[in-house]
N, C-alpha and C. Protein backbone atom coordinates (compact mmCIF):
# COMPACT_ATOMS: atom_id res chain seq x y z
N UNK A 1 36.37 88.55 -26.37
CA UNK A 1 37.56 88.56 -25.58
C UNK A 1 38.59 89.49 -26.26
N UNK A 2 39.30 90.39 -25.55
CA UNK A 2 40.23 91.54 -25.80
C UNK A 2 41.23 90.64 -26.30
N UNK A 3 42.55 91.38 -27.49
CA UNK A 3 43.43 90.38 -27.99
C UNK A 3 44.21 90.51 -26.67
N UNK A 4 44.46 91.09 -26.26
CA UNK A 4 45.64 91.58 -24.83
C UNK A 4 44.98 89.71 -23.86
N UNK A 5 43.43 89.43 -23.88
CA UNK A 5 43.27 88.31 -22.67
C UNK A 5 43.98 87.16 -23.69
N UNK A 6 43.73 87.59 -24.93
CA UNK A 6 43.95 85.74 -25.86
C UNK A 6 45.43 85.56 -26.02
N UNK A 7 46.11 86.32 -25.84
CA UNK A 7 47.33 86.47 -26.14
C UNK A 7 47.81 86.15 -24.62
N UNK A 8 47.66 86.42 -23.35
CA UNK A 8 47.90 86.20 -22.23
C UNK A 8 47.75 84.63 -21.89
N UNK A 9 46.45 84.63 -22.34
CA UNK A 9 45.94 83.11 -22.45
C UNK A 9 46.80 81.83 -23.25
N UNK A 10 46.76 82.21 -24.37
CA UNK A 10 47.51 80.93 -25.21
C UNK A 10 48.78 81.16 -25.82
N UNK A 11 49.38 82.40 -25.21
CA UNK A 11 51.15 82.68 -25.34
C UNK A 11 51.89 82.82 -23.36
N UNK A 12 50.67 83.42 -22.57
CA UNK A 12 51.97 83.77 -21.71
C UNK A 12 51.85 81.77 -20.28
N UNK A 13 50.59 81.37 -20.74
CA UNK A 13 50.28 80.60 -20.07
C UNK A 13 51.60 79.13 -20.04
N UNK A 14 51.44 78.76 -21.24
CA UNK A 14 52.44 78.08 -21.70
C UNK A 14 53.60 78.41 -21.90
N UNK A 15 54.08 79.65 -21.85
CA UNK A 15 55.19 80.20 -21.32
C UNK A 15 55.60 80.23 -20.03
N UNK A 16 54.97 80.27 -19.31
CA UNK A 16 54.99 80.25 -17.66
C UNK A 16 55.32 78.66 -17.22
N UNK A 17 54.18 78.05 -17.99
CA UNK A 17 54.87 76.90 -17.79
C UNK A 17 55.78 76.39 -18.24
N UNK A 18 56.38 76.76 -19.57
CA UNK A 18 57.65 76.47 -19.85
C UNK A 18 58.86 76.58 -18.95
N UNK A 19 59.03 78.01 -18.22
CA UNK A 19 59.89 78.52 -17.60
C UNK A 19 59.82 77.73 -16.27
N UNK A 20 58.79 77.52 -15.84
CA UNK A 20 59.03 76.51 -14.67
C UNK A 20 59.57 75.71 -14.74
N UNK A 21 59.51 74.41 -15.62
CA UNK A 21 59.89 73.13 -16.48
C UNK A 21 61.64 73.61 -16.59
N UNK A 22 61.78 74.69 -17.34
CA UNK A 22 63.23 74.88 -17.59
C UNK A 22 63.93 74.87 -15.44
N UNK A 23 63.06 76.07 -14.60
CA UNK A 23 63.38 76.26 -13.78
C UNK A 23 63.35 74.93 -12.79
N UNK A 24 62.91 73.93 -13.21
CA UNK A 24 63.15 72.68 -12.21
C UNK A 24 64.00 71.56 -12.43
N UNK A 25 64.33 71.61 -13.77
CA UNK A 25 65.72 71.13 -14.55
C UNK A 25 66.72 71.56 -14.45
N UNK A 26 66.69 72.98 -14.62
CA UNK A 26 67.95 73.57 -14.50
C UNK A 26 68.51 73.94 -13.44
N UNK A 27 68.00 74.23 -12.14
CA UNK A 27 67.71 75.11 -11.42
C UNK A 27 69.26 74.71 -10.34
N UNK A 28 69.60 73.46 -9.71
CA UNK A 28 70.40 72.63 -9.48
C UNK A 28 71.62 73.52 -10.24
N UNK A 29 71.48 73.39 -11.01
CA UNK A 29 73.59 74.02 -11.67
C UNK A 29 73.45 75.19 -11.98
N UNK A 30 72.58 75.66 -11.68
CA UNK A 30 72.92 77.19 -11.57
C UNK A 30 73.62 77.73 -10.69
N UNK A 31 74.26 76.84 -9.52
CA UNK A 31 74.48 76.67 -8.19
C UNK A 31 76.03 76.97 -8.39
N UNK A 32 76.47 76.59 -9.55
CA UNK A 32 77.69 76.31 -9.86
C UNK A 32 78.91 75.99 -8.61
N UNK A 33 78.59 74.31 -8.74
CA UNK A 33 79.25 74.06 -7.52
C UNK A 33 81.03 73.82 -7.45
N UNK A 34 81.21 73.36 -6.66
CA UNK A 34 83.13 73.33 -6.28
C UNK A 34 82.93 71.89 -7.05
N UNK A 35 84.16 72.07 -7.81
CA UNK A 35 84.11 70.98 -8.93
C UNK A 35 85.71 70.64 -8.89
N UNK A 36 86.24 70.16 -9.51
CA UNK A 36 87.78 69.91 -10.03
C UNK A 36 87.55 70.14 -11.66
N UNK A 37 88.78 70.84 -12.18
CA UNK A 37 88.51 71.58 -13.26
C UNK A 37 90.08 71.09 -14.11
N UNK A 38 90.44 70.17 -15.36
CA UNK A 38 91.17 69.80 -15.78
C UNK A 38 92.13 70.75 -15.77
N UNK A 39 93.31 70.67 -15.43
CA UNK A 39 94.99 71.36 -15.16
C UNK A 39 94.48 72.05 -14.15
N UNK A 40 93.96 71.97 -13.16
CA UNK A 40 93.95 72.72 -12.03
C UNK A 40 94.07 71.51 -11.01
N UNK A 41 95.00 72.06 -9.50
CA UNK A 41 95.58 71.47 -8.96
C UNK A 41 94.72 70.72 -8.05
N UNK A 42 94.63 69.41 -7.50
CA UNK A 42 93.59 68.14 -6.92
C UNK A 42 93.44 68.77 -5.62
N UNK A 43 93.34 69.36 -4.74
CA UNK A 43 92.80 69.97 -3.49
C UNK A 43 92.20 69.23 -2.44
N UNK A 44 91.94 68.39 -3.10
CA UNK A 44 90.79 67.40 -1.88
C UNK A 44 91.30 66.01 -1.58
N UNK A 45 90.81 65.37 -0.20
CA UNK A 45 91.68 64.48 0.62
C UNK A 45 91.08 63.36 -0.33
N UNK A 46 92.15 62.31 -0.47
CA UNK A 46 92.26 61.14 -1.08
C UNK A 46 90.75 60.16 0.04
N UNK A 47 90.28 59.30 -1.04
CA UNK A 47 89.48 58.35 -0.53
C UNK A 47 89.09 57.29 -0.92
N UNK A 48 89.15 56.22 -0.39
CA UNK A 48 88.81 54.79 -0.37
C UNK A 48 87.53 54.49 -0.29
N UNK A 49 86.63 53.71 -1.73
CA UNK A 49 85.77 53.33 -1.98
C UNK A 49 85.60 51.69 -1.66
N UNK A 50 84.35 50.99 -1.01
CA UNK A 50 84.59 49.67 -0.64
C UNK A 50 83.07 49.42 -0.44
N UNK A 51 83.04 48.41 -1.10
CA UNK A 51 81.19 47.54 -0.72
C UNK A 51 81.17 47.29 0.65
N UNK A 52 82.49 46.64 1.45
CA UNK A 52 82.02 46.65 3.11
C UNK A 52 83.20 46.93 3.80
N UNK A 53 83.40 47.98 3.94
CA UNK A 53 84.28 48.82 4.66
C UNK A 53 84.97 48.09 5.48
N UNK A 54 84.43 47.01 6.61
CA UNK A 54 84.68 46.03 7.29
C UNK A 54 86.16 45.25 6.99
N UNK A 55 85.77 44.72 5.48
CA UNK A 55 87.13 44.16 5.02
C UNK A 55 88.13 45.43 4.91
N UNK A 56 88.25 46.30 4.90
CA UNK A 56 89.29 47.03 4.76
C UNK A 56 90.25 46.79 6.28
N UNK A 57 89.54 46.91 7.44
CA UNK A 57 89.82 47.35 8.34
C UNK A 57 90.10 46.14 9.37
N UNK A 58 89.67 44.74 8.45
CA UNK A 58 89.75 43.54 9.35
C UNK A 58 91.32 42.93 9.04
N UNK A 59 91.58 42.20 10.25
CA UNK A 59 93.40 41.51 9.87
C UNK A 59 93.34 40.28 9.46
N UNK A 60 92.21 39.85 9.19
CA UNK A 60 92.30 38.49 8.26
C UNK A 60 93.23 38.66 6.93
N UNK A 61 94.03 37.01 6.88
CA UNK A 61 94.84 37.13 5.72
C UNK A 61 94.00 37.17 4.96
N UNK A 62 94.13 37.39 3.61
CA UNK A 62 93.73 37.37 2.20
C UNK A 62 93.10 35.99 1.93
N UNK A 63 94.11 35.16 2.02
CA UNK A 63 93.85 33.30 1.38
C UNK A 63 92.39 33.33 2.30
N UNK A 64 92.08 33.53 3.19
CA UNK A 64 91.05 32.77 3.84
C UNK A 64 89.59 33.29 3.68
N UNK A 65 89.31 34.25 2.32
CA UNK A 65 88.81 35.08 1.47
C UNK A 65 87.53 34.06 0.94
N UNK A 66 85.82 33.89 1.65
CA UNK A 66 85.32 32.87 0.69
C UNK A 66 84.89 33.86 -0.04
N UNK A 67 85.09 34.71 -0.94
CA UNK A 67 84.54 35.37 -2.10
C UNK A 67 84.75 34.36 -3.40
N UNK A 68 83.68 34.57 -4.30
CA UNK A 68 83.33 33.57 -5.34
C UNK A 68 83.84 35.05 -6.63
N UNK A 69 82.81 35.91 -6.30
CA UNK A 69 83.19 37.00 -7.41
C UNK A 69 82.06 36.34 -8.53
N UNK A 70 82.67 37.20 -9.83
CA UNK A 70 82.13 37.06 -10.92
C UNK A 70 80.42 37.95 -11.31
N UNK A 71 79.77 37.10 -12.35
CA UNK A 71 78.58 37.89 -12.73
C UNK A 71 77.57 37.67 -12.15
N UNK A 72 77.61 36.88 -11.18
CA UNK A 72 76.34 36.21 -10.48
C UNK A 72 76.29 37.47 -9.18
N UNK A 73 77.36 37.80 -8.65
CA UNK A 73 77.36 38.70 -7.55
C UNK A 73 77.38 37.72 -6.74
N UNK A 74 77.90 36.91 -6.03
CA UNK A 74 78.17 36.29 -4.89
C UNK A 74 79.39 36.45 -4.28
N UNK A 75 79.49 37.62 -3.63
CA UNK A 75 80.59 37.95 -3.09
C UNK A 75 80.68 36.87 -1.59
């Protein structure tokens, strides 16, 4: 075997696959997306995060709330 095939063989093979491996990890932020960037000014509309949206938007008072809470998760 020519050094040019052994060298193709057991340097560029595993190189190839390296670069893939890098290229499927990395590949995503290369994208360099719209971000917010510290001392630069907030641009984007304010938003409300909620497990069930429902309660946001319902007119039940508060007191009549059977939430338990805590570590068990029994909301």
């Amino acid at each position: 075997m020519p050094v040019i095939e052994t060298v193709l063989i057991f340097a560029g093979i595993p190189l190839g696959i390296a670069l893939l491996l890098a290229l499927a990890v990395f590949g995503k932020s290369l994208k360099q997306p719209n971000r917010y960037r510290p001392g630069k000014s907030w641009d984007f509309a304010p938003q409300w995060f909620s497990a069930h949206p429902a309660v946001l938007t319902s007119s039940a008072p508060t007191g009549s709330a059977t939430a338990v809470g805590g570590a068990s998760g029994e909301w």
